[in-house]
Protein backbone atom coordinates (compact mmCIF):
# COMPACT_ATOMS: atom_id res chain seq x y z
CA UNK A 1 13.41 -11.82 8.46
CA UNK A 2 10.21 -13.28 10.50
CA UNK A 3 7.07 -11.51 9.64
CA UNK A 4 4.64 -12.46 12.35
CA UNK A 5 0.73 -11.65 12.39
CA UNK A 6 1.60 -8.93 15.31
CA UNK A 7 3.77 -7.48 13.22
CA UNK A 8 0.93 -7.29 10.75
CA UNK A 9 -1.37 -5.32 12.81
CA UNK A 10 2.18 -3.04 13.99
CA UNK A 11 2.38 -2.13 10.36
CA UNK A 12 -1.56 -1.45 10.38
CA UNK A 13 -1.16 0.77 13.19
CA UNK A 14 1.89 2.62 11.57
CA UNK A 15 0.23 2.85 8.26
CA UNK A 16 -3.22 4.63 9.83
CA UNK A 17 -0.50 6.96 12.11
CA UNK A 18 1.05 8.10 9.21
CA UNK A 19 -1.98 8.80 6.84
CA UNK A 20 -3.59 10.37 9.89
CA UNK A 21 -0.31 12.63 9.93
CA UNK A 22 0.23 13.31 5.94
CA UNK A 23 -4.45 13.50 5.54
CA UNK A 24 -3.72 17.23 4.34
CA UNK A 25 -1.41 16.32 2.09
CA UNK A 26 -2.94 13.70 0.96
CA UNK A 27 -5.99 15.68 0.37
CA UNK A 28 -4.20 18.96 -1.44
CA UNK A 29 -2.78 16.69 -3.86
CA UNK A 30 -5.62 14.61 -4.97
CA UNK A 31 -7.41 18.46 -4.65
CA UNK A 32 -4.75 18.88 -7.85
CA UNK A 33 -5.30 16.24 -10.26
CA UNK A 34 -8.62 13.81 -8.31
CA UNK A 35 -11.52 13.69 -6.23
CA UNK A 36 -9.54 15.35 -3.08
CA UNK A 37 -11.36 12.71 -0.76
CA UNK A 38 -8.02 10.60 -0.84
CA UNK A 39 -6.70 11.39 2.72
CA UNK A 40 -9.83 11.57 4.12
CA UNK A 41 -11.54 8.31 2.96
CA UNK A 42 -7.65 6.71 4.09
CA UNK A 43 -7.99 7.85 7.71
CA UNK A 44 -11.65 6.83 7.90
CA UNK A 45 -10.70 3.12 6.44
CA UNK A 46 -7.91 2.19 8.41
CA UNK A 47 -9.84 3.57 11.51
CA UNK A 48 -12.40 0.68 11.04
CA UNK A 49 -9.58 -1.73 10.14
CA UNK A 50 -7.99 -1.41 13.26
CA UNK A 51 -11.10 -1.42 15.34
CA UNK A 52 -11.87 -4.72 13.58
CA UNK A 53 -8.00 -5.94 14.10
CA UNK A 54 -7.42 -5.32 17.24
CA UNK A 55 -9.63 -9.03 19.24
CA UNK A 56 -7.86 -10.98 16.26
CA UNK A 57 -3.36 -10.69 17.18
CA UNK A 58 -3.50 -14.28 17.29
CA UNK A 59 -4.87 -15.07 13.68
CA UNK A 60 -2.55 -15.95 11.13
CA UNK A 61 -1.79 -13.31 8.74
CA UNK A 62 -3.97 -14.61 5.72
CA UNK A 63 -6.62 -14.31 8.31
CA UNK A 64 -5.30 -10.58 9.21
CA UNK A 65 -5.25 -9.98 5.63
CA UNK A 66 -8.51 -11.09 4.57
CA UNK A 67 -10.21 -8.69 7.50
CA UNK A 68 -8.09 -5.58 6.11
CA UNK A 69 -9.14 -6.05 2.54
CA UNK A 70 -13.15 -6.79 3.32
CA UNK A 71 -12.84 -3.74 5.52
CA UNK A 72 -11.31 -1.33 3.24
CA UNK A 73 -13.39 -2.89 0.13
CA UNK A 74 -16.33 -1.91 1.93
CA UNK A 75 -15.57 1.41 4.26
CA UNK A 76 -13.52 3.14 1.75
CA UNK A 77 -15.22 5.24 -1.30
CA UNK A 78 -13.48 6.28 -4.40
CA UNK A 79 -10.97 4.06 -6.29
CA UNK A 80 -8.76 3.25 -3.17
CA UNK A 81 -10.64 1.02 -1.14
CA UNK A 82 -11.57 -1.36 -4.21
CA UNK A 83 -7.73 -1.22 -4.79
CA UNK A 84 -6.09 -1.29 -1.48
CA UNK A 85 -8.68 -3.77 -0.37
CA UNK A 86 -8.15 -6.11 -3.51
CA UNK A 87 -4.16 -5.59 -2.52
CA UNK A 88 -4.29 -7.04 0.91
CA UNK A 89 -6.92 -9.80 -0.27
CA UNK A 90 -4.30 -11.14 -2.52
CA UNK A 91 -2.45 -11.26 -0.06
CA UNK A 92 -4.51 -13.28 1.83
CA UNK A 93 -4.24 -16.08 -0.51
CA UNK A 94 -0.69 -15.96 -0.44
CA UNK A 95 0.03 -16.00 3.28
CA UNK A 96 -3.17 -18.02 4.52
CA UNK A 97 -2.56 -20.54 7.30
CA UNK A 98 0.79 -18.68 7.93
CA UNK A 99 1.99 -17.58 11.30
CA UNK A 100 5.28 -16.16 9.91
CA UNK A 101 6.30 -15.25 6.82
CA UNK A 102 10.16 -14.98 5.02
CA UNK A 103 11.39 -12.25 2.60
CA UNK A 104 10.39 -14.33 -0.30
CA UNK A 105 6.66 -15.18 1.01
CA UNK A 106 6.56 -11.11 1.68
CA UNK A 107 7.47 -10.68 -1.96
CA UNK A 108 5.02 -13.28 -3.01
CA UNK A 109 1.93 -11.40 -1.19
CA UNK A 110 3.20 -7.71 -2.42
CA UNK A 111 3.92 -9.64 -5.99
CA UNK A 112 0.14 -10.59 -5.84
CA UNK A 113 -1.12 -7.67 -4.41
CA UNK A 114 0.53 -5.82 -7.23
CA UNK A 115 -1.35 -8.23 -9.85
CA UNK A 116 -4.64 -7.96 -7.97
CA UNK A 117 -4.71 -4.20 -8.36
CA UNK A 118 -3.11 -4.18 -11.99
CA UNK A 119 -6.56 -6.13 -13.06
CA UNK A 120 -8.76 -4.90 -10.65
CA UNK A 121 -7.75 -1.15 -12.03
CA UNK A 122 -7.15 -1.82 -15.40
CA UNK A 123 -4.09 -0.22 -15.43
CA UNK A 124 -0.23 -0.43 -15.65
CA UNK A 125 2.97 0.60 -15.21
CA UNK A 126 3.47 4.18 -16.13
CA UNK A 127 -0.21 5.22 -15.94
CA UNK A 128 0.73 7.77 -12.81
CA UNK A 129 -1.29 5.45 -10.01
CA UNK A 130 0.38 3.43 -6.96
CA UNK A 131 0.90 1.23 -9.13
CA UNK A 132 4.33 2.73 -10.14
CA UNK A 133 5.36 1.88 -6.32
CA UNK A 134 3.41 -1.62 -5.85
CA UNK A 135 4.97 -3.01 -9.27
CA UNK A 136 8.91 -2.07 -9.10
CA UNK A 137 8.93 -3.58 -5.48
CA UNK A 138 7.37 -6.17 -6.26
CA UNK A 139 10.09 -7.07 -8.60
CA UNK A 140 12.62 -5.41 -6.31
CA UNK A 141 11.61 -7.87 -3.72
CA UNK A 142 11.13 -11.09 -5.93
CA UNK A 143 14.78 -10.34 -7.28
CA UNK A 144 16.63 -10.14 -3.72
CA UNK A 145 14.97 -12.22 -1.95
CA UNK A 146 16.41 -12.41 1.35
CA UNK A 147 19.37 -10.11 0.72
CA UNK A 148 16.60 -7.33 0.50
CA UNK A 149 16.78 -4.51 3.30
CA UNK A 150 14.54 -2.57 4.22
CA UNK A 151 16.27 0.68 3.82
CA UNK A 152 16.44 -0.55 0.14
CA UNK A 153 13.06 -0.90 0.12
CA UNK A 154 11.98 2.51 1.44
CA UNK A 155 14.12 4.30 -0.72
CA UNK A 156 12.81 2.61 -3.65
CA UNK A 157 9.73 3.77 -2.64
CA UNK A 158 10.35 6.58 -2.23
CA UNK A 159 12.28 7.16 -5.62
CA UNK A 160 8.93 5.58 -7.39
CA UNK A 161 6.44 7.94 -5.54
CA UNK A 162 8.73 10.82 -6.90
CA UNK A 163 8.92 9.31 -10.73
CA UNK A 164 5.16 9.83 -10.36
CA UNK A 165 5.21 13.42 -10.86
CA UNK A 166 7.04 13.41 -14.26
CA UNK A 167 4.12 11.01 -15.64
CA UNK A 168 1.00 11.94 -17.21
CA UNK A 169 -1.90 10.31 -15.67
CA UNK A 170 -3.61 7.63 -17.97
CA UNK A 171 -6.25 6.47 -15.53
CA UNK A 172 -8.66 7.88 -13.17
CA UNK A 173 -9.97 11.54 -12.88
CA UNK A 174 -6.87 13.02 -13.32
CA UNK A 175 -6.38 11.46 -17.15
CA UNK A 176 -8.86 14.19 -17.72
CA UNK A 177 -5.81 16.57 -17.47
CA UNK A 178 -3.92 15.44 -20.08
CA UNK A 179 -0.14 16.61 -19.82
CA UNK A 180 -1.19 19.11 -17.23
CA UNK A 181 -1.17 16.43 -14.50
CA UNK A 182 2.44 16.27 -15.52
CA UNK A 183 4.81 17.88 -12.62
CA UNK A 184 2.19 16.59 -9.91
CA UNK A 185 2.97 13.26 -7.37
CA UNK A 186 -0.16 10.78 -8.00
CA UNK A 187 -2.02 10.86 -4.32
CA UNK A 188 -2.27 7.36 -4.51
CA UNK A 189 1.53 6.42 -5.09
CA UNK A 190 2.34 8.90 -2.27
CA UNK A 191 0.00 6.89 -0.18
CA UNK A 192 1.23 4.08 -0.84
CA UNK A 193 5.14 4.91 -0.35
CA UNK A 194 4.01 5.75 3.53
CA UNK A 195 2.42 2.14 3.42
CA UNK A 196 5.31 0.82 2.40
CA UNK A 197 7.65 3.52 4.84
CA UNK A 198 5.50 2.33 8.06
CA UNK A 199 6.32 -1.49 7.05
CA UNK A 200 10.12 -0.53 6.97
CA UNK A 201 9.85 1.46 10.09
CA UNK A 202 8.25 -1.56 11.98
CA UNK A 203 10.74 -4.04 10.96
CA UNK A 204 13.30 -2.39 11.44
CA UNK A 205 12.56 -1.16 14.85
CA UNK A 206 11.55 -5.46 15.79
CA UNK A 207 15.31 -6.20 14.38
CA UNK A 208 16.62 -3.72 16.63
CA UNK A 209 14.84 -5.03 19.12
């Protein structure tokens, strides 16, 4: 696997098609148990990130990074732009100066994005946010290295987004709740499972290619 800084903004592109897609359902959940600005703030952020992506293909992908995160940090409200901007910050760090990246330097950025958001939102596994997705592949992809797929991935995702709803939520508005937030999907794990779907629907398609 060869993870190039086009592929980068690919993912981008899927990742602001899909949210544009799923902004309804996005917004009825977080309606349920948040703010119910989720979808909508989404659509709005990776909007700007793309307009600012789109004169920079040929910058390596810490570069890329860097100008997703400072874009969602700052045109994103609510908790997800500190969080999904912090996420693709870290990794920045990890994959600056890089014009390609391997399976294991993919599961070192997601690895520190993972971290960055697990500090930056005081919170952890099993307190119903994305970071029941981020964290398990993370480890998924720090374990397999390069005998991950990315089927293996999505449906990991997937499974994690869905584990969500049996959780009560510990953090955010919806810990108001209590156990009634139980039986709901956290917005913001089902969010991020179509981040991580659009990744495994770019790479894919390049492998086929």
């Amino acid at each position: 696997m060869k993870m190039e800084g086009a592929d980068l903004i690919h993912w981008i592109e899927e990742v602001n098609k899909q949210i544009k897609q799923h902004k309804s359902d996005l917004t009825k959940l977080d309606q349920a148990i948040g703010d119910g600005d989720h979808g909508i703030n989404l659509v709005r952020g990776f909007e700007a990130v793309l307009e600012k992506l789109m004169p920079k293909q040929d910058q390596d992908l810490g570069a890329i990074c860097q100008e997703i995160g400072m874009t969602l940090v700052t045109r994103v409200s609510g908790a997800a732009g500190p969080l999904y901007g912090t996420a693709f910050l870290k990794m920045a760090q990890v994959w600056k100066g890089k014009n390609a990246i391997s399976w294991v330097e993919l599961a070192q950025g997601i690895d520190a994005a993972a971290q960055g958001m697990k500090t930056r939102g005081r919170c952890k596994l099993g307190d119903k946010t994305l970071l029941d997705v981020w964290l398990p592949l993370a480890d998924f992809l720090l374990q397999q290295g390069e005998n991950a797929s990315w089927e293996e991935l999505e449906k990991l995702a997937f499974a994690k987004m869905e584990y969500t709803k049996t959780l009560e939520a510990r953090r955010g508005r919806a810990a108001f709740l209590g156990s009634r937030s139980i039986g709901h999907l956290d917005p913001g794990a089902v969010s991020s499972y179509l981040i991580f779907r659009a990744l495994a629907q770019v790479m894919k398609a390049k492998e086929m290619e």
